[in-house]
Protein backbone atom coordinates (compact mmCIF):
# COMPACT_ATOMS: atom_id res chain seq x y z
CA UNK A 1 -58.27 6.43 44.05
CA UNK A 2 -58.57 8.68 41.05
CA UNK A 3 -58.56 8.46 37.51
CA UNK A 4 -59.39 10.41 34.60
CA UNK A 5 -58.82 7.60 31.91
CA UNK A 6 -62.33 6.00 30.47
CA UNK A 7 -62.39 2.66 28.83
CA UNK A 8 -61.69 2.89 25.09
CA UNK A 9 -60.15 6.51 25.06
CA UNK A 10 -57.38 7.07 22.58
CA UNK A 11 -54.84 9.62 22.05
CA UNK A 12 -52.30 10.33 19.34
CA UNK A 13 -49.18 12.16 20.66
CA UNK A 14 -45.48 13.23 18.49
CA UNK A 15 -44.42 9.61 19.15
CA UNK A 16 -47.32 7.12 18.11
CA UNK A 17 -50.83 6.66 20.11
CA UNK A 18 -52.43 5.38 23.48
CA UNK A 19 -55.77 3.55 24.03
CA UNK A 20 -57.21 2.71 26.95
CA UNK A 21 -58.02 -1.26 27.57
CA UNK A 22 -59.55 -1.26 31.10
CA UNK A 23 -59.46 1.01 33.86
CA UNK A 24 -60.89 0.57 37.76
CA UNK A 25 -59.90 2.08 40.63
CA UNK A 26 -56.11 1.51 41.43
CA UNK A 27 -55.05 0.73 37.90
CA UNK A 28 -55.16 1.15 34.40
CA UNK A 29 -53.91 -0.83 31.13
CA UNK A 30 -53.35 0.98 28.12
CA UNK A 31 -52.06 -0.60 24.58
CA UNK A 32 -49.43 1.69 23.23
CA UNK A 33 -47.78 2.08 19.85
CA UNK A 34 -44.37 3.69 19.51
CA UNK A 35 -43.49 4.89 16.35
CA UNK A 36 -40.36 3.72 14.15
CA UNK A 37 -37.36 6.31 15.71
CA UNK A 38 -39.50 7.68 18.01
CA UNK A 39 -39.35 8.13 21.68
CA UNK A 40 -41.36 8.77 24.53
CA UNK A 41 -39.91 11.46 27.07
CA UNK A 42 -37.94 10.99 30.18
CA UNK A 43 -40.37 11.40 32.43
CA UNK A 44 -41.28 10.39 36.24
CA UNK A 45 -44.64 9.71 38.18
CA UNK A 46 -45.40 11.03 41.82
CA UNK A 47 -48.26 8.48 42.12
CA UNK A 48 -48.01 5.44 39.80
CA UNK A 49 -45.87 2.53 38.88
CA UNK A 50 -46.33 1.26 35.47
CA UNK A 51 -45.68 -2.67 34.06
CA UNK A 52 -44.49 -2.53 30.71
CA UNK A 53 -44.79 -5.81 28.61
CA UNK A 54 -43.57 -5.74 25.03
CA UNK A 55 -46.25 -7.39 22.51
CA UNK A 56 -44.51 -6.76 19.51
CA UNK A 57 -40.95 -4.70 18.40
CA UNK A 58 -37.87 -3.97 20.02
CA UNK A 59 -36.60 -0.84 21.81
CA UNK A 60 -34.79 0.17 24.20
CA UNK A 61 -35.65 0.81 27.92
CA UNK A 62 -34.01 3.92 29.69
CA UNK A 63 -35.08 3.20 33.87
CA UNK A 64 -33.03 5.08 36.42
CA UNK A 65 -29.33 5.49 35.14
CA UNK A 66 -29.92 2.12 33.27
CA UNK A 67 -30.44 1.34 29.78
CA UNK A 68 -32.34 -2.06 28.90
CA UNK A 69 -32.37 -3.86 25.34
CA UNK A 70 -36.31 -5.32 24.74
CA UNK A 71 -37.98 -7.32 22.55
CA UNK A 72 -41.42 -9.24 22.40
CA UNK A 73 -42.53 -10.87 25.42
CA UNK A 74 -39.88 -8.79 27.68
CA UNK A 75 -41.29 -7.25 30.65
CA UNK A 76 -39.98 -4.26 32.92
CA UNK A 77 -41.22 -2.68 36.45
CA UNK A 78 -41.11 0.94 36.84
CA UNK A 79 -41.39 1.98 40.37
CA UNK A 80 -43.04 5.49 41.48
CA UNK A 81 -40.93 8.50 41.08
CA UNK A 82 -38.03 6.41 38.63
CA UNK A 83 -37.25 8.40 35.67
CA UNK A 84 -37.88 6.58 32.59
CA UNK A 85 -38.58 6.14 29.11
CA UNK A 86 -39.11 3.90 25.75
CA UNK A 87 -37.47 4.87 22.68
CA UNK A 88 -38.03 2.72 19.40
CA UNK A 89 -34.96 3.06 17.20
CA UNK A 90 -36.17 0.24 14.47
CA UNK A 91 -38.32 0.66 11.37
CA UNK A 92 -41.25 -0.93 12.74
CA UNK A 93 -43.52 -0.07 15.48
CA UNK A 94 -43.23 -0.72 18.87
CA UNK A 95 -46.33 -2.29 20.85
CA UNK A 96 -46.44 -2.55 24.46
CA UNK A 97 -49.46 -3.32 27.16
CA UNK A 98 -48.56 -0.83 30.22
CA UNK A 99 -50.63 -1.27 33.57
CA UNK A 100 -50.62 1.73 35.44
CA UNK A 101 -51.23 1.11 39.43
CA UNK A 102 -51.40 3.46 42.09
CA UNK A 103 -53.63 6.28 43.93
CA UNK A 104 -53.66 9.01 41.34
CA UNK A 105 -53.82 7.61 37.41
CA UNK A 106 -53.81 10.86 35.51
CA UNK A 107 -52.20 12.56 32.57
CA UNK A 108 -50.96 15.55 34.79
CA UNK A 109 -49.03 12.73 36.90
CA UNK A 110 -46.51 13.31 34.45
CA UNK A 111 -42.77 15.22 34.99
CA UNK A 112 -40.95 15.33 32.07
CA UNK A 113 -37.24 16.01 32.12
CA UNK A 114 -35.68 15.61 28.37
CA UNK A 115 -38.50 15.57 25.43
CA UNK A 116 -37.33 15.95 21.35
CA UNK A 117 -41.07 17.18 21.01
CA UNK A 118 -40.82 20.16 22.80
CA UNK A 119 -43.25 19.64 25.74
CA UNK A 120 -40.31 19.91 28.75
């Protein structure tokens, strides 16, 4: 099992910021903030599945060819290798806990395939 994360790591990115709760080997939760009308990218992952759980906002939920309304204490499953992606269309931020789980927990696990930021 590998990961790169470390326990109270942070990063800001276009669309709000990421910190690091708890990591071990197989998984990883992370406390993310989206920003008001931002979005995250449509992305996949090779070697993870994520569990998203809404702690506070609303947004919407793009998984596979499926888009999915949420709001605070919602929860969605995204499988290895399903495009997906967050997008907070409100005026107030987004908060969700995400627990990463699989074999290979890394930022470069990452294949993005629409971004407004640029980094496609």
């Amino acid at each position: 099992m590998t990961t790169t994360y470390q326990k109270g790591s942070s990063d800001k990115r276009p669309w709000g910021t990421w910190e690091v709760l708890e990591t071990s080997a197989g998984y990883c939760a992370k406390k993310i903030c989206v920003n008001p009308h931002a979005q995250l990218s449509l992305q996949l992952h090779h070697h993870r599945a994520e569990h998203w759980i809404i702690a506070e906002g609303e947004g919407i939920v793009t998984l596979g060819d499926k888009k999915i309304n949420v709001k605070k204490d919602d929860a969605v499953y995204i499988p290895v290798e399903t495009k997906h992606r967050i997008q907070n269309d409100s005026s107030h931020n987004l908060t969700f806990i995400e627990v990463q789980t699989g074999d290979f927990l890394d930022e470069d696990d990452i294949e993005r395939f629409e971004d407004i930021y640029g980094r496609v």
